[in-house]
C-alpha atoms as a PDB file:
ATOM      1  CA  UNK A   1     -30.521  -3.871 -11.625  1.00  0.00           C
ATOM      2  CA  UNK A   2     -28.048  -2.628  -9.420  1.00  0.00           C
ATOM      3  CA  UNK A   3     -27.963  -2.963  -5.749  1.00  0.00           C
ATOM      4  CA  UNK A   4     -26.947   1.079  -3.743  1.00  0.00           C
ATOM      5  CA  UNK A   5     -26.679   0.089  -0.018  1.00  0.00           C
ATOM      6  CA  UNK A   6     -26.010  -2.564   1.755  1.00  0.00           C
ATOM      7  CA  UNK A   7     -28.586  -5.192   3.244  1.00  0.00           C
ATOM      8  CA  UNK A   8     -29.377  -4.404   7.060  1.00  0.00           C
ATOM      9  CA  UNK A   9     -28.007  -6.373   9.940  1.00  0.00           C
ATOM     10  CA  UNK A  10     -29.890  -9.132  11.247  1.00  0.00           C
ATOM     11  CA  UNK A  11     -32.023  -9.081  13.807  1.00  0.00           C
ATOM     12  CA  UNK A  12     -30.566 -12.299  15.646  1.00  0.00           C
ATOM     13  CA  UNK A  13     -27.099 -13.152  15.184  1.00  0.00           C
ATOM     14  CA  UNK A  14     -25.274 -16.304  17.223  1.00  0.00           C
ATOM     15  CA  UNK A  15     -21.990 -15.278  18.931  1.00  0.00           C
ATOM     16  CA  UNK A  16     -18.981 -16.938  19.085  1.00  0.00           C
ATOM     17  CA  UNK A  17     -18.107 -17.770  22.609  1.00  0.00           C
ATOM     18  CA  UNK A  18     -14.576 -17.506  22.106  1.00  0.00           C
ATOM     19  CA  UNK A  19     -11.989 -17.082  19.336  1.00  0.00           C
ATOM     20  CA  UNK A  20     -11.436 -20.708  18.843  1.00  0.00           C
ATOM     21  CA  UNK A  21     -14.827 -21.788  18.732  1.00  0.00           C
ATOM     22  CA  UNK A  22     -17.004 -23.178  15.725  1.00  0.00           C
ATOM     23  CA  UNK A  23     -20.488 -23.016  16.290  1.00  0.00           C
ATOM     24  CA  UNK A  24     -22.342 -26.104  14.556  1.00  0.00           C
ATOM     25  CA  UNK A  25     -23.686 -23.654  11.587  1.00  0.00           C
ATOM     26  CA  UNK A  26     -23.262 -23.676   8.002  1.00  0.00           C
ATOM     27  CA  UNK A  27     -19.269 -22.113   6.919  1.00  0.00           C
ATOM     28  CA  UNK A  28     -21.042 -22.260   3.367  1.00  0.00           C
ATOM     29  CA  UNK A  29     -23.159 -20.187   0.921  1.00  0.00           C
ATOM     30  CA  UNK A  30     -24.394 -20.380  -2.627  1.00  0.00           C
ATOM     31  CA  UNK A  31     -23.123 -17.206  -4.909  1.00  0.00           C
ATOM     32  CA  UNK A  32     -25.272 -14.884  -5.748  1.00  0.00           C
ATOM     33  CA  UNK A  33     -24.806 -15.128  -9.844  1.00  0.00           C
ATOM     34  CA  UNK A  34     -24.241 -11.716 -11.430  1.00  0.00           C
ATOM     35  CA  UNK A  35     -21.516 -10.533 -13.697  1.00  0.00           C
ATOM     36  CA  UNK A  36     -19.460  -7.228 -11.701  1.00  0.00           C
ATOM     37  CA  UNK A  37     -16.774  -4.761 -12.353  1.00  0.00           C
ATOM     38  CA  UNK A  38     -14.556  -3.364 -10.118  1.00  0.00           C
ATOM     39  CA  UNK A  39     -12.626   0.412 -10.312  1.00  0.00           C
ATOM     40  CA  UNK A  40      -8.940   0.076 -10.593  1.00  0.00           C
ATOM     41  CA  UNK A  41      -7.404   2.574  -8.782  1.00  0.00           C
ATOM     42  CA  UNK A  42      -3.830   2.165  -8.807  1.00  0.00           C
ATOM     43  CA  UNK A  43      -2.806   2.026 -12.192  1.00  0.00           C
ATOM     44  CA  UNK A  44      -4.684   2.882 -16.052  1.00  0.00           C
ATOM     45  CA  UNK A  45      -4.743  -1.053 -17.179  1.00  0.00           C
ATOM     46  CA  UNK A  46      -8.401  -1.403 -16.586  1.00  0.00           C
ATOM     47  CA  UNK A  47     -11.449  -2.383 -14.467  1.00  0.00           C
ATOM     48  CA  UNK A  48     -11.686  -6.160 -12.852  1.00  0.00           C
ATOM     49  CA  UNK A  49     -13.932  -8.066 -14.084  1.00  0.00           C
ATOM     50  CA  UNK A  50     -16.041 -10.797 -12.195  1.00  0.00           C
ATOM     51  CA  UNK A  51     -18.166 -13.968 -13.572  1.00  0.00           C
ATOM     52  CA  UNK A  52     -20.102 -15.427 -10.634  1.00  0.00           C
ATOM     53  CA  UNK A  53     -21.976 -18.516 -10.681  1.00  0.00           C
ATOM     54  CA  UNK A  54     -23.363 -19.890  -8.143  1.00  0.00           C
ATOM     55  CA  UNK A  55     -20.639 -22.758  -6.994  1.00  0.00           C
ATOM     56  CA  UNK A  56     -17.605 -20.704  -8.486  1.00  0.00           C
ATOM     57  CA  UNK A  57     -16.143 -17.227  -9.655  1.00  0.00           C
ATOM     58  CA  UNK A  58     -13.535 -16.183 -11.971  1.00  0.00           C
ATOM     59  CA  UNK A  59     -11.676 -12.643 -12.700  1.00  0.00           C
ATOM     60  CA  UNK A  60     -10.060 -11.001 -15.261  1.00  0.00           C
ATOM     61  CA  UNK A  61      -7.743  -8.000 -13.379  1.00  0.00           C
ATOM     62  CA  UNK A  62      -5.884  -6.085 -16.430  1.00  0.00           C
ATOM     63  CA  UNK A  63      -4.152  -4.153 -13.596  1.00  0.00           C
ATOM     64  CA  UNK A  64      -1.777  -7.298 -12.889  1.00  0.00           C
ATOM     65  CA  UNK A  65      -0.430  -6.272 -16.746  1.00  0.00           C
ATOM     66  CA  UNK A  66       1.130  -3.746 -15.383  1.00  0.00           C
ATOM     67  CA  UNK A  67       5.383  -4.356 -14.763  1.00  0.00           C
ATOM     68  CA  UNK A  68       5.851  -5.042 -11.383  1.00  0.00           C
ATOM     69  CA  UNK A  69       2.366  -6.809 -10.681  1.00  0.00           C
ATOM     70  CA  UNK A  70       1.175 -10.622 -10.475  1.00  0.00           C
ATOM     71  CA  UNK A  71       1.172 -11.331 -13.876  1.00  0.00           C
ATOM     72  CA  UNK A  72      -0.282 -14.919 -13.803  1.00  0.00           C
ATOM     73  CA  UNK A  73      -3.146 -13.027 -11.927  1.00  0.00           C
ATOM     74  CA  UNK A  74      -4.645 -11.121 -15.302  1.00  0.00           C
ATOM     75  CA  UNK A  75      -6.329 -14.105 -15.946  1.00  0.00           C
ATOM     76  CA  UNK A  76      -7.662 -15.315 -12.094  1.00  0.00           C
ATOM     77  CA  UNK A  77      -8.563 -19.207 -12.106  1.00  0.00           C
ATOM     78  CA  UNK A  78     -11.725 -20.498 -10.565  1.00  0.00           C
ATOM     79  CA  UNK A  79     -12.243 -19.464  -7.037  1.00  0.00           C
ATOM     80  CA  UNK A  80     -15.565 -21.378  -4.583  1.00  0.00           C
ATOM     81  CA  UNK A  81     -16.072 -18.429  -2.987  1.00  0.00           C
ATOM     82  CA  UNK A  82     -16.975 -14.287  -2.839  1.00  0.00           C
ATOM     83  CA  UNK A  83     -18.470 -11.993  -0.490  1.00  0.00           C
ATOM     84  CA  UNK A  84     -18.691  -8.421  -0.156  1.00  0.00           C
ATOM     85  CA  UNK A  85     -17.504  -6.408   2.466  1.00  0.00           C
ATOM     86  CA  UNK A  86     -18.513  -2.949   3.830  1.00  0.00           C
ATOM     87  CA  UNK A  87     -15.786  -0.136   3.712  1.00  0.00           C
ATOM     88  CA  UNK A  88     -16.702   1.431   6.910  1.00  0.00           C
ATOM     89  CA  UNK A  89     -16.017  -1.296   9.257  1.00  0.00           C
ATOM     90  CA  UNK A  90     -13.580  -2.266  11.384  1.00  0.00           C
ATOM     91  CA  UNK A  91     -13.920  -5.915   9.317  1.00  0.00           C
ATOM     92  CA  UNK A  92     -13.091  -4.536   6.212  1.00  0.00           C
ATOM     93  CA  UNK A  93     -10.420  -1.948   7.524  1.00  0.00           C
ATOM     94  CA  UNK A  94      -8.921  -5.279   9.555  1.00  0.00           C
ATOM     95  CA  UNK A  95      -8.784  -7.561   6.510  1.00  0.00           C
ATOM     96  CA  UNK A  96      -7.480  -4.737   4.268  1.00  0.00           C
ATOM     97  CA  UNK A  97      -4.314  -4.172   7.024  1.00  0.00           C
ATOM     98  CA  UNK A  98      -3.685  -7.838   6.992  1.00  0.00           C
ATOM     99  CA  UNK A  99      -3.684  -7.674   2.546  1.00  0.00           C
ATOM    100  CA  UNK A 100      -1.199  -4.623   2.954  1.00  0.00           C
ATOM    101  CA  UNK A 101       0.965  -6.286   5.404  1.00  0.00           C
ATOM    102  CA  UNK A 102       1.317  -9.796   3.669  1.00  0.00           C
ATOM    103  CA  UNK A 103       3.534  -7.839   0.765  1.00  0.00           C
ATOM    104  CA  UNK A 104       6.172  -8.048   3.197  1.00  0.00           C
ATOM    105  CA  UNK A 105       7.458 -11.310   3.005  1.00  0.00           C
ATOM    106  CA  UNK A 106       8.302 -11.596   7.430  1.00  0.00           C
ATOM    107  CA  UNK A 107       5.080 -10.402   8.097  1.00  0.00           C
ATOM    108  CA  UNK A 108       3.785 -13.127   5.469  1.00  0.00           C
ATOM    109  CA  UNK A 109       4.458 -15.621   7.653  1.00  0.00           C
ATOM    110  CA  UNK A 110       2.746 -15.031  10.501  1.00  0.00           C
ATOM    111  CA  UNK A 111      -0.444 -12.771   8.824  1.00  0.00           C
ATOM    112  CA  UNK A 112      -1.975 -13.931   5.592  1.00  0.00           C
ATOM    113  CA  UNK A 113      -6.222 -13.884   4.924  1.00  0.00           C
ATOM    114  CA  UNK A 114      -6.031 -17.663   4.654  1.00  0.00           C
ATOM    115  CA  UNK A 115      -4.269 -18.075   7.745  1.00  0.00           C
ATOM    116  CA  UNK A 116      -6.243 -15.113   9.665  1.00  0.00           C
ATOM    117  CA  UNK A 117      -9.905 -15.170   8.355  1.00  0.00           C
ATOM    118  CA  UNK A 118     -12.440 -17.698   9.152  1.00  0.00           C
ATOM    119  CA  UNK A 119     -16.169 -17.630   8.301  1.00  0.00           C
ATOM    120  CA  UNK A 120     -17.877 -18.297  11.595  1.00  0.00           C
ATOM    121  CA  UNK A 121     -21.434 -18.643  10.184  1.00  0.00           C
ATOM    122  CA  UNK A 122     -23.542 -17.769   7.572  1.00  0.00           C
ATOM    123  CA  UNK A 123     -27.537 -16.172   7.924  1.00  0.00           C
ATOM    124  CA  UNK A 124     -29.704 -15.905   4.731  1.00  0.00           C
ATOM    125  CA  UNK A 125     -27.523 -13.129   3.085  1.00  0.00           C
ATOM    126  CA  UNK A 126     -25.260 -12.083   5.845  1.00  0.00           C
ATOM    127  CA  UNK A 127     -21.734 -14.536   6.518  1.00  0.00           C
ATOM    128  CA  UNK A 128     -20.124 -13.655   9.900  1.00  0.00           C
ATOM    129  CA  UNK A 129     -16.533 -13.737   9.342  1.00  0.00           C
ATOM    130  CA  UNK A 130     -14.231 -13.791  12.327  1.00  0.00           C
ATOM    131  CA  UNK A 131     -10.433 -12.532  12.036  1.00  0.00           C
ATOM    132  CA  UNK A 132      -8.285 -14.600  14.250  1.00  0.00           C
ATOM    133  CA  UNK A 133      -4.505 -13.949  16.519  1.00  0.00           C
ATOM    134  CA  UNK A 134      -4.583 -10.210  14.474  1.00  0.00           C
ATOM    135  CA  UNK A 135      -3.186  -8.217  15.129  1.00  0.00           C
ATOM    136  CA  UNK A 136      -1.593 -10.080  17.797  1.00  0.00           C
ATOM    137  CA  UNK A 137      -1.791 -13.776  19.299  1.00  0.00           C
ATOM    138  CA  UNK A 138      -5.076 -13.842  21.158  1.00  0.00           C
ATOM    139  CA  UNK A 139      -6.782 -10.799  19.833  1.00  0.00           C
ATOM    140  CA  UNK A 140      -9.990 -11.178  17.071  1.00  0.00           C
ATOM    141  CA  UNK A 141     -12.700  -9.039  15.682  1.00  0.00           C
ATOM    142  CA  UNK A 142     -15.681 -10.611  14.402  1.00  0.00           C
ATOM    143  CA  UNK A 143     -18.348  -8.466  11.341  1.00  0.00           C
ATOM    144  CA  UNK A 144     -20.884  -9.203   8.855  1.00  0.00           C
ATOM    145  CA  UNK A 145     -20.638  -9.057   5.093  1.00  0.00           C
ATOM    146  CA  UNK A 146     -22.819  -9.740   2.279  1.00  0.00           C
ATOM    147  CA  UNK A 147     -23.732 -12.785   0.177  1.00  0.00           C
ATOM    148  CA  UNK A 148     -25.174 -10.046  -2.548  1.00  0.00           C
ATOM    149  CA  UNK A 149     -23.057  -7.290  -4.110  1.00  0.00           C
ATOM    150  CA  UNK A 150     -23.534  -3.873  -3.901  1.00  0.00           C
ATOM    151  CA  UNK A 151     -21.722  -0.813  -5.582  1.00  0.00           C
ATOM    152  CA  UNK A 152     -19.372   0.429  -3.395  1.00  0.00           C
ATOM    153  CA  UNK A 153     -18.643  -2.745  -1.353  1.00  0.00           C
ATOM    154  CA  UNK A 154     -15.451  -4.100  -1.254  1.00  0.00           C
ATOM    155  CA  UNK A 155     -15.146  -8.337  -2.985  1.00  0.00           C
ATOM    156  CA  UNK A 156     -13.204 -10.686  -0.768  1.00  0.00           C
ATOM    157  CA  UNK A 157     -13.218 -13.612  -3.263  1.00  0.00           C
ATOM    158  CA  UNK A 158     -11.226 -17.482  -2.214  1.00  0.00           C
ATOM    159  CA  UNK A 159     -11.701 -21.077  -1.757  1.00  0.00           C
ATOM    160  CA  UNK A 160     -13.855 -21.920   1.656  1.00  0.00           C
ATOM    161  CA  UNK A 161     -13.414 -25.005   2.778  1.00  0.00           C
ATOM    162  CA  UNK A 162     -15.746 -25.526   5.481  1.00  0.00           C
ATOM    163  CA  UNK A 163     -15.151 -22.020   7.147  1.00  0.00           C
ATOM    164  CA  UNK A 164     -11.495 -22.064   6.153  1.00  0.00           C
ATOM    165  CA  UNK A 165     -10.359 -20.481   3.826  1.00  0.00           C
ATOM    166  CA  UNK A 166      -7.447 -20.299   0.941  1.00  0.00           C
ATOM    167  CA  UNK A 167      -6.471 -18.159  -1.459  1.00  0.00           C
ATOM    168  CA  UNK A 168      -7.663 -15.331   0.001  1.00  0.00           C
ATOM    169  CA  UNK A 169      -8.067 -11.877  -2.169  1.00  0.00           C
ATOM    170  CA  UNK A 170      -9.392  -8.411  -1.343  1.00  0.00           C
ATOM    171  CA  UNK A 171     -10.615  -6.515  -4.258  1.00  0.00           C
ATOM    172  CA  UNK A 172     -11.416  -2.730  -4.866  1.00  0.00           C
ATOM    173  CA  UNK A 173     -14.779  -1.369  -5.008  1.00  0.00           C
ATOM    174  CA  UNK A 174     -17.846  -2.339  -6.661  1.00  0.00           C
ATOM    175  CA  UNK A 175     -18.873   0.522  -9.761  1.00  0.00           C
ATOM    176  CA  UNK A 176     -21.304  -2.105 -11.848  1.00  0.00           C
ATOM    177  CA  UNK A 177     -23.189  -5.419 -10.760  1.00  0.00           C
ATOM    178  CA  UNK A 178     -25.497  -7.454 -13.583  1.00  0.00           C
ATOM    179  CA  UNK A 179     -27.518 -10.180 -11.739  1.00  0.00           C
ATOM    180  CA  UNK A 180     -27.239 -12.730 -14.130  1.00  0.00           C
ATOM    181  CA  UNK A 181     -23.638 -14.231 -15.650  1.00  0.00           C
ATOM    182  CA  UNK A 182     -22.677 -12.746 -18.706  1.00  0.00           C
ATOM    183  CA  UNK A 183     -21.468 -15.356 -20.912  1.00  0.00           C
ATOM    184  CA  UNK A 184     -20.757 -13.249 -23.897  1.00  0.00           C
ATOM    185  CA  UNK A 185     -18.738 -11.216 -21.897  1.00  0.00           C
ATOM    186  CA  UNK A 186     -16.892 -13.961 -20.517  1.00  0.00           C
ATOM    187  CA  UNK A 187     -15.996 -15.948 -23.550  1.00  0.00           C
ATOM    188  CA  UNK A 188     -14.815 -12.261 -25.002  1.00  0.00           C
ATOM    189  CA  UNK A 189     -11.782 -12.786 -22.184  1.00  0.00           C
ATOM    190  CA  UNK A 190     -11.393 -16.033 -21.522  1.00  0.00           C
ATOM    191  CA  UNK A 191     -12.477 -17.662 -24.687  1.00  0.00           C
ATOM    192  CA  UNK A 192     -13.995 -21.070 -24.406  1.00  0.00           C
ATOM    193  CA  UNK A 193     -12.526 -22.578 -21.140  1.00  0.00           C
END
């Protein structure tokens, strides 16, 4: 069964005060376990694949085959985290600007999604990330994503550690979500490990 739209807004959602403030709230969620695929869109080596549980997710992205690309990323290691982001907000728009500068190596200093993204709290199905000093010193936008995938929202897949976060990675769109893991599927690309 796949999920259309995205989940409403909820009704009450706690503010943060200030940029630099951590409300005493859970910074962590339990996975929602499906398998996923994502559309490649920038070259013809294939769709992503995703394997969810609910403490971890892996990936399998054929377009980091290509020459050029990340090739030790083909085969992604174990990640705590994923969300799913909305591709009409200012969040997702924010996050994507920060991915696109960070393949500059200056601006990789100062603006990274580890360094710049911070989970701020998380209700039921709904994790209020915050994007801190972006895209200057000071500045921040705070928006909602999703605990559940949906086709046609964005993944945003790293390790959380207590609201912050490392290895930070903004996929492509959402074309096909099973809500269960798909362990044939997943020993057919990454064998037994």
């Amino acid at each position: 069964m796949a999920v259309t739209t995205p989940l409403a807004k909820p009704a009450f959602i706690p503010e943060v005060t200030t940029p630099l403030a951590r409300p005493a709230v859970v910074h962590t969620w339990l996975n929602c376990e499906c398998t996923l695929r994502t559309r490649n869109t920038v070259n013809e080596e294939g769709d992503s694949w995703y394997f969810v549980s609910r403490y971890k997710m892996r990936r399998y992205a054929p377009i980091n085959q290509a020459e050029g690309r990340s090739q030790d990323q083909v085969m992604n290691g174990w990640k705590s985290s994923i969300c799913y982001l909305d591709t009409k907000t200012e969040l997702y728009e924010t996050i994507k600007a920060i991915r696109r500068e960070g393949k500059d190596a200056e601006v990789h200093k100062v603006h990274t999604i580890a360094k710049n993204v911070h989970v701020a709290n998380v209700i039921g199905d709904f994790i209020k990330l915050v994007v801190r000093d972006y895209p200057e010193q000071g500045q921040s936008i705070a928006g909602f994503c999703y605990r559940t995938p949906g086709i046609g929202l964005a993944t945003l897949d790293f390790n959380n550690h207590d609201g912050d976060l490392t290895s930070g990675h903004l996929g492509h769109l959402i074309i096909e979500v099973v809500y269960s893991f798909n362990q044939e599927e997943y020993s057919r690309i990454f064998g037994n490990t």
